[in-house]
PDB file of N, CA and C in Angstrom:
ATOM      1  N   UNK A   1      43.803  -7.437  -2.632  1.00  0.00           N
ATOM      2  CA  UNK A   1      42.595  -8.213  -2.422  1.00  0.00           C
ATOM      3  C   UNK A   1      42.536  -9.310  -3.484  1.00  0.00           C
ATOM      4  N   UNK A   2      42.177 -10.480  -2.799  1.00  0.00           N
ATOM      5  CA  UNK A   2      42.307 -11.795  -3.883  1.00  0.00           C
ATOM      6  C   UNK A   2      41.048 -11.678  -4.814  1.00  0.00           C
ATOM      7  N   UNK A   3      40.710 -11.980  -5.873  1.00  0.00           N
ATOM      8  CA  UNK A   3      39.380 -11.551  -6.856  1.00  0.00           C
ATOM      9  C   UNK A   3      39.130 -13.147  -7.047  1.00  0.00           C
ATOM     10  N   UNK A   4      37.767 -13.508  -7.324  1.00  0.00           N
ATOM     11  CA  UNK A   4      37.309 -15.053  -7.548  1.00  0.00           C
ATOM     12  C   UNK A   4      36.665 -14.531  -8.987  1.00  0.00           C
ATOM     13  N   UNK A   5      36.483 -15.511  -9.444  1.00  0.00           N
ATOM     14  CA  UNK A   5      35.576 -15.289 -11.058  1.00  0.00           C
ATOM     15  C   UNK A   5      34.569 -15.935 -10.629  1.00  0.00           C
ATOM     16  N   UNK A   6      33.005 -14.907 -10.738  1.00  0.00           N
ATOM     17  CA  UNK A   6      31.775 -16.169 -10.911  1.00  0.00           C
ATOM     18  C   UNK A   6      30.903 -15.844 -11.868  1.00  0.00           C
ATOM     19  N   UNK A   7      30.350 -16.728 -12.460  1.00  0.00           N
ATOM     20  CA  UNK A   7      29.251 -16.407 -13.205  1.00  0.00           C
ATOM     21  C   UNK A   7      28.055 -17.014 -12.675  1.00  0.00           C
ATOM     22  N   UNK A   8      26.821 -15.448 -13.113  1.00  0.00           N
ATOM     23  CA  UNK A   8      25.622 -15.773 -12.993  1.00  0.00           C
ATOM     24  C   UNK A   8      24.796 -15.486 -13.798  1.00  0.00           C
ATOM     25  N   UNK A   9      23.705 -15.766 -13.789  1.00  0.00           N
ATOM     26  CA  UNK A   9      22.712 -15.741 -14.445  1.00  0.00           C
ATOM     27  C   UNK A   9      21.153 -14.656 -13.857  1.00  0.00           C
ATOM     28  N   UNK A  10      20.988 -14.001 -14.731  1.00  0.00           N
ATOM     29  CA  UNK A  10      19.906 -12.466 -13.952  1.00  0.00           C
ATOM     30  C   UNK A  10      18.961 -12.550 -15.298  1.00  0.00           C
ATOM     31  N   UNK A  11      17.554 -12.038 -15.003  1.00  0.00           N
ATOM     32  CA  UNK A  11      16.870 -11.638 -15.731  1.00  0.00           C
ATOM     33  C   UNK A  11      17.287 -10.740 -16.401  1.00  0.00           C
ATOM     34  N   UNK A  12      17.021 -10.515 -17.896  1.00  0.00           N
ATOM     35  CA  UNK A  12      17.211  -9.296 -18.314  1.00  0.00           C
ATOM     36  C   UNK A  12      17.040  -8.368 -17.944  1.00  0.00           C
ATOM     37  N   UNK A  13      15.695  -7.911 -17.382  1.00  0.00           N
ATOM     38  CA  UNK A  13      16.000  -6.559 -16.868  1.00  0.00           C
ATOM     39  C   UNK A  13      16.205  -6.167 -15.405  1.00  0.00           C
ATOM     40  N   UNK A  14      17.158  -7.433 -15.037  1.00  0.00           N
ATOM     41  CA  UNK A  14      17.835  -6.797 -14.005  1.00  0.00           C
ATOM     42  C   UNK A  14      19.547  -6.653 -14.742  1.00  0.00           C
ATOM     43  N   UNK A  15      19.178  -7.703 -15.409  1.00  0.00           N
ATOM     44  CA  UNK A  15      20.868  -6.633 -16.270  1.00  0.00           C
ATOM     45  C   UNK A  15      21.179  -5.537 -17.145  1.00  0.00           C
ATOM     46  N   UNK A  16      19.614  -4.404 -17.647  1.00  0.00           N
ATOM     47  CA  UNK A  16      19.081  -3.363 -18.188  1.00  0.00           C
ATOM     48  C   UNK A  16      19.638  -2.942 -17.209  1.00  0.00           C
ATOM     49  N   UNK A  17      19.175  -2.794 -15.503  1.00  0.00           N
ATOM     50  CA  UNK A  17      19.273  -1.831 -14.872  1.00  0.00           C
ATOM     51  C   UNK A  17      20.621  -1.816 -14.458  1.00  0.00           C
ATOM     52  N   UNK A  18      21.546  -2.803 -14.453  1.00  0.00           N
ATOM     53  CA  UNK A  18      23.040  -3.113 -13.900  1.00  0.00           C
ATOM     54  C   UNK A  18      23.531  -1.955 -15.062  1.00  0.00           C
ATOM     55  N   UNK A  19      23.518  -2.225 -16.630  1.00  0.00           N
ATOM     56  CA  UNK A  19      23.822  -1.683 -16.987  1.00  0.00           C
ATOM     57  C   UNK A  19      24.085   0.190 -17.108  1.00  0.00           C
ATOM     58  N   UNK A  20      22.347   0.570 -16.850  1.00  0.00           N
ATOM     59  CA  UNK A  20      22.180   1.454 -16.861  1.00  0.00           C
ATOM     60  C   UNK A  20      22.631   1.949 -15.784  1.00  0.00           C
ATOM     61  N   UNK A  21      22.397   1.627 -14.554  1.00  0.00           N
ATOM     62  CA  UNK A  21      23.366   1.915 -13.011  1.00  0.00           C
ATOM     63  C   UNK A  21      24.918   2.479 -13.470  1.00  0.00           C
ATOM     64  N   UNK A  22      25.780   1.549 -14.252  1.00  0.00           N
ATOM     65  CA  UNK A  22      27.127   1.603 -14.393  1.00  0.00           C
ATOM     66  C   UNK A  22      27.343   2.628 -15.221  1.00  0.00           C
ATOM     67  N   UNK A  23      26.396   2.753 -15.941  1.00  0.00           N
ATOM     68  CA  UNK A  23      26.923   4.107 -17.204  1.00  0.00           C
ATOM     69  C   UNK A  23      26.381   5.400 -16.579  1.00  0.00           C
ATOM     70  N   UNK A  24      25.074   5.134 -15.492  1.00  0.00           N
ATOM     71  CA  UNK A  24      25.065   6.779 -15.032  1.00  0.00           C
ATOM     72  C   UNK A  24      26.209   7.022 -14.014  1.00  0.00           C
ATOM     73  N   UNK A  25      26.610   6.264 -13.273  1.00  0.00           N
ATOM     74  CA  UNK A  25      27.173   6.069 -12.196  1.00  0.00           C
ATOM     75  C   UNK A  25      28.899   6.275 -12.803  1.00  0.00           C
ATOM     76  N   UNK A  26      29.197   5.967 -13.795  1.00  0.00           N
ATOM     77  CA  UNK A  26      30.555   5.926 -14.892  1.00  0.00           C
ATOM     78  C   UNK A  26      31.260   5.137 -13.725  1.00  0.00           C
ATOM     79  N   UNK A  27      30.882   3.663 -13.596  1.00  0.00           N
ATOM     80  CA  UNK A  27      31.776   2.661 -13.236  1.00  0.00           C
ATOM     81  C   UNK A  27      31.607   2.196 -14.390  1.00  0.00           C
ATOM     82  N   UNK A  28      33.289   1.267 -14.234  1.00  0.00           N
ATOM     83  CA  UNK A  28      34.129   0.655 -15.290  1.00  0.00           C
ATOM     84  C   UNK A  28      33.390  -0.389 -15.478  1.00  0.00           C
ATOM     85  N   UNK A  29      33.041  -1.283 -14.993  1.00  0.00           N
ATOM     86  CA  UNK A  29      32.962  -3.029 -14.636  1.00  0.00           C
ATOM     87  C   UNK A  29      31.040  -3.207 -14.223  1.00  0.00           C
ATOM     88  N   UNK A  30      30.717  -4.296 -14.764  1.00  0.00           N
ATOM     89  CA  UNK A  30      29.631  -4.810 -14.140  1.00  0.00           C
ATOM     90  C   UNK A  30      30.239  -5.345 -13.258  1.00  0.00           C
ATOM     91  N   UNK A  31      30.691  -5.847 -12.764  1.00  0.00           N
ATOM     92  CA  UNK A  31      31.429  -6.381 -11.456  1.00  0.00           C
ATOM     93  C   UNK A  31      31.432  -5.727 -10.461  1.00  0.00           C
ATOM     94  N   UNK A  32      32.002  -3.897 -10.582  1.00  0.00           N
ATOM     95  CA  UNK A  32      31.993  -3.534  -9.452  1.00  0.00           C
ATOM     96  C   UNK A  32      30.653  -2.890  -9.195  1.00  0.00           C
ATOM     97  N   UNK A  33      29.569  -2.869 -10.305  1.00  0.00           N
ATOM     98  CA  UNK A  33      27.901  -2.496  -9.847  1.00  0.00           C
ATOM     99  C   UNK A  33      28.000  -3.513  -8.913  1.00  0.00           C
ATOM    100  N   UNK A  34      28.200  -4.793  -8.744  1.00  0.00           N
ATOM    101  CA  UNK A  34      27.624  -6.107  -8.326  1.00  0.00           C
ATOM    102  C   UNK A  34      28.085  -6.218  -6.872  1.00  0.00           C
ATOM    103  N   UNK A  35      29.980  -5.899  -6.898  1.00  0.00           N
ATOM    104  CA  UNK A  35      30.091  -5.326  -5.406  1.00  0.00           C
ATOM    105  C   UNK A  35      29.608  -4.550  -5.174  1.00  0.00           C
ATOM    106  N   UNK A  36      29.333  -3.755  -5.122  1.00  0.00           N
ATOM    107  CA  UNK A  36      28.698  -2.275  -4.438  1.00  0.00           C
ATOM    108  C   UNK A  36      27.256  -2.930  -3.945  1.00  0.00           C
ATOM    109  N   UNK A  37      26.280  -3.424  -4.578  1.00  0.00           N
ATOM    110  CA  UNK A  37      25.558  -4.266  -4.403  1.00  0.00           C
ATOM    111  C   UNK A  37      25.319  -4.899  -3.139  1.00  0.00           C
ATOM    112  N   UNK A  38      26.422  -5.853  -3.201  1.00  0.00           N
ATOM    113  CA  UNK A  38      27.237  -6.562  -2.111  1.00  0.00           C
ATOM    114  C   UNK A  38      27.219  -5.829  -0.769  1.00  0.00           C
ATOM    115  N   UNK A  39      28.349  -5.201  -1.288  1.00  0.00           N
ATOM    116  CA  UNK A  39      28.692  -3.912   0.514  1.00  0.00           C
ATOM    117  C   UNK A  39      26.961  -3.148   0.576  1.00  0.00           C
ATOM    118  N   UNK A  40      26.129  -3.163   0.335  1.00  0.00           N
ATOM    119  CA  UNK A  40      24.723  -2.749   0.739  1.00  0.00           C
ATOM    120  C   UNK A  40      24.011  -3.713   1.360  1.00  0.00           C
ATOM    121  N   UNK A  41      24.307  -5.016   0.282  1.00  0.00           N
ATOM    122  CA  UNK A  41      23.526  -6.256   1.355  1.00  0.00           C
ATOM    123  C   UNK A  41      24.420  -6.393   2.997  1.00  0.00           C
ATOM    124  N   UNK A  42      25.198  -6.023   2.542  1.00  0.00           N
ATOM    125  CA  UNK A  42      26.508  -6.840   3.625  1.00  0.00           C
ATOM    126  C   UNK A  42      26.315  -5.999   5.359  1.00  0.00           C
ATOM    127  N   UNK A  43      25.792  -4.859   4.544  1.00  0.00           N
ATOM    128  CA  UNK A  43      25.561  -3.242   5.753  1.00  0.00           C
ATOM    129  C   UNK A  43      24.030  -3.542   6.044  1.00  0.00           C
ATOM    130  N   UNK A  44      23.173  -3.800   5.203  1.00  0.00           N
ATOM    131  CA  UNK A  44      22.060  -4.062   6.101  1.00  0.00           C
ATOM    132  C   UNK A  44      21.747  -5.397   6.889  1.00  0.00           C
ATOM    133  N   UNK A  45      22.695  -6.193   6.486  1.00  0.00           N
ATOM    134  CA  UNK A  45      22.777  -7.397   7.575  1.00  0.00           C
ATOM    135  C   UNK A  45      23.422  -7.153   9.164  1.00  0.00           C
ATOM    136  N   UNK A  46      24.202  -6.659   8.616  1.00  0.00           N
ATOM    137  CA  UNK A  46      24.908  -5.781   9.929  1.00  0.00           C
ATOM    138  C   UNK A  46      24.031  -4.708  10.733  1.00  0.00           C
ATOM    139  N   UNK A  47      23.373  -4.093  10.121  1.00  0.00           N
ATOM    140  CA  UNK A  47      22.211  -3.232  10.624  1.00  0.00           C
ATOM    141  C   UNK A  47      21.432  -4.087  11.533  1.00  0.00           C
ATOM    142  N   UNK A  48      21.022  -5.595  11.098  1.00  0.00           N
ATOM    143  CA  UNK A  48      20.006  -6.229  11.433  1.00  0.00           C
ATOM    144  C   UNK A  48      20.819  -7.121  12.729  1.00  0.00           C
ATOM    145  N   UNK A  49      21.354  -7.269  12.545  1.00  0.00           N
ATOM    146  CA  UNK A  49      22.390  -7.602  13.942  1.00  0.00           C
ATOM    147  C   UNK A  49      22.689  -6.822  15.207  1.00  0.00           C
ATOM    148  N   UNK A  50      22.737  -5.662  14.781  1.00  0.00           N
ATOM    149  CA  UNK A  50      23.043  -4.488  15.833  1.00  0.00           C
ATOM    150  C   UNK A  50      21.608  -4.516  16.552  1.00  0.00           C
ATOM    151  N   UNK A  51      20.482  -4.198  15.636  1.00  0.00           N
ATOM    152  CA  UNK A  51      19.081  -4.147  15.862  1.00  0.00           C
ATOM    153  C   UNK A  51      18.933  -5.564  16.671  1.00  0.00           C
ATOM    154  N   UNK A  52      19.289  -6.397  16.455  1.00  0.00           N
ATOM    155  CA  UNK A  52      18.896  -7.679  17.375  1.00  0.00           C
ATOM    156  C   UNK A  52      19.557  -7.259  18.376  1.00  0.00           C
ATOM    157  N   UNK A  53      20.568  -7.148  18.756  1.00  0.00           N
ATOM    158  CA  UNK A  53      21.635  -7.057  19.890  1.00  0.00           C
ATOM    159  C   UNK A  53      20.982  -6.319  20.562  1.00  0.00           C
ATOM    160  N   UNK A  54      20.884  -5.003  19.969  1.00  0.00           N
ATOM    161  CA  UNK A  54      20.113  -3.931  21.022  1.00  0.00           C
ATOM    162  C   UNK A  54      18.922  -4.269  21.723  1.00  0.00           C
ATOM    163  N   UNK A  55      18.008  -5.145  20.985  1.00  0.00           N
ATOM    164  CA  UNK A  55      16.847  -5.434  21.700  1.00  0.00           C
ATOM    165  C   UNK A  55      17.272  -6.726  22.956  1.00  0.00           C
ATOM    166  N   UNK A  56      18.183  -7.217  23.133  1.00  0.00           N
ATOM    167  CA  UNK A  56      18.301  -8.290  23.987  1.00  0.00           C
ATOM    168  C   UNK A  56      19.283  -7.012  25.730  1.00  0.00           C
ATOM    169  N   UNK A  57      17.917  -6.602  25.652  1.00  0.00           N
ATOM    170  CA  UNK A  57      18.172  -5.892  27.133  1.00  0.00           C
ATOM    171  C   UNK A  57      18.068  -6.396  28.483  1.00  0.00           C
ATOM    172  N   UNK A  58      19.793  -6.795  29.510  1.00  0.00           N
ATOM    173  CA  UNK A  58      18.890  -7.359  30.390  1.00  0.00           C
ATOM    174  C   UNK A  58      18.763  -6.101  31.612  1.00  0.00           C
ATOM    175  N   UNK A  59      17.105  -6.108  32.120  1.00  0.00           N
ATOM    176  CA  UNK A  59      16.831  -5.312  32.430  1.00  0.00           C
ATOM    177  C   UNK A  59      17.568  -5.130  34.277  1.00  0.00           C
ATOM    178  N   UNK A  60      17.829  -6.225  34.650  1.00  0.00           N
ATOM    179  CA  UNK A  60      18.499  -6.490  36.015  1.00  0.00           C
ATOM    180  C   UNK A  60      19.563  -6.116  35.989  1.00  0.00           C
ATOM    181  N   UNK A  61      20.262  -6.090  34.723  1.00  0.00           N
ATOM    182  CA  UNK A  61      21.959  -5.479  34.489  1.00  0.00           C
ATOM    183  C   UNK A  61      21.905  -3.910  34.403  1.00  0.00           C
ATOM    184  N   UNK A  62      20.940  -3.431  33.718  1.00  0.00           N
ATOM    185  CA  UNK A  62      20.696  -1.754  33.434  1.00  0.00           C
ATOM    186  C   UNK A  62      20.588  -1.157  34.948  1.00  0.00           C
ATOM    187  N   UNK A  63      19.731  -1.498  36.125  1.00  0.00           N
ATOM    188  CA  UNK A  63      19.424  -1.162  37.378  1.00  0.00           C
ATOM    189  C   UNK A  63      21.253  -1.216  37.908  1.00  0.00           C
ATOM    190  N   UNK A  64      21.496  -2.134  37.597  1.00  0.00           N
ATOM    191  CA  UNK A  64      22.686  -2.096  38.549  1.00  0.00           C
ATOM    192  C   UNK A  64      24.343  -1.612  37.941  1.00  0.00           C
ATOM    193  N   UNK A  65      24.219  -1.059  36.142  1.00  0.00           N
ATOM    194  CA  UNK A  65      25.241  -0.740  35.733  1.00  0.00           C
ATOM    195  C   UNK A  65      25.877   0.600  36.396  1.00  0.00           C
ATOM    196  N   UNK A  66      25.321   1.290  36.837  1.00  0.00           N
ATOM    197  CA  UNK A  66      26.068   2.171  37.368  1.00  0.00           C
ATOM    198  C   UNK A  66      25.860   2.189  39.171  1.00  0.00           C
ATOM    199  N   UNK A  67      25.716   1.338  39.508  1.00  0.00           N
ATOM    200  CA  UNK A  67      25.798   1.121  40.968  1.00  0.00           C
ATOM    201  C   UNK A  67      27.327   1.331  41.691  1.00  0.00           C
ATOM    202  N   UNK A  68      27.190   2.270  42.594  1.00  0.00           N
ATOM    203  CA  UNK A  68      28.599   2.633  43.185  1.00  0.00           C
ATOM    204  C   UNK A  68      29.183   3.737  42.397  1.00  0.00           C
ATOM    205  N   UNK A  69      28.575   4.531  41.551  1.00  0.00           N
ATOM    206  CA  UNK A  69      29.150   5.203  40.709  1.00  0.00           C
ATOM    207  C   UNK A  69      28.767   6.709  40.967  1.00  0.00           C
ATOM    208  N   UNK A  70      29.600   7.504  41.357  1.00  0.00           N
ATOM    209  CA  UNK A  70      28.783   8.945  41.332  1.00  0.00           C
ATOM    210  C   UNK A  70      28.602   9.676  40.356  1.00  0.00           C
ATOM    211  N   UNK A  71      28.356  10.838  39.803  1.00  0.00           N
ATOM    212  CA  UNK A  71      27.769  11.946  38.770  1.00  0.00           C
ATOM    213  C   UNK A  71      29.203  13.049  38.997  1.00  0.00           C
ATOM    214  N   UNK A  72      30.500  12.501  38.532  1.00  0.00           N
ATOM    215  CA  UNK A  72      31.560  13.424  38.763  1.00  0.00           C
ATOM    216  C   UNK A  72      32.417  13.355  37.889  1.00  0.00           C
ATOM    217  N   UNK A  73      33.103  14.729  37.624  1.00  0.00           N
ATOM    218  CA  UNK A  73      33.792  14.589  36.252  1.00  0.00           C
ATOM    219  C   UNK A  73      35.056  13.722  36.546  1.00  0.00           C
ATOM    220  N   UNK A  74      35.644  13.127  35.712  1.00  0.00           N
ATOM    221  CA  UNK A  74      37.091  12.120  35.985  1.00  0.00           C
ATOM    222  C   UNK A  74      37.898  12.611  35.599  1.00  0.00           C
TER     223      UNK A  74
END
């Protein structure tokens, strides 16, 4: 995996709690608190996508998805 360098800038005590996260947690790196971070934002965006998708029901397609289809094992 290719790694980028960035720097940012956080309130202190959101870098109290980075810290404290990493030492209960016994990760190596503020970096990888920050991914981990990441893959949480990254999963509830994805959550929120699925959740959209699901709600775009068309209801004329549901009536007719199993049309022609019987109740038999294959």
């Amino acid at each position: 995996m290719a790694v980028e360098k960035l720097s940012i800038s956080i309130p202190g005590a959101a870098l109290e709690f980075v810290e404290r996260y990493r030492k209960k947690h016994s990760i190596k790196t503020r970096s990888e608190v920050v991914q981990e971070a990441l893959a949480l934002l990254r999963e509830r965006e994805l959550e929120g996508a699925y959740g959209e998708s699901s709600a775009e029901i068309d209801l004329d397609w549901d009536c007719l998805s199993s049309d022609g289809l019987i109740d038999e094992a294959w």
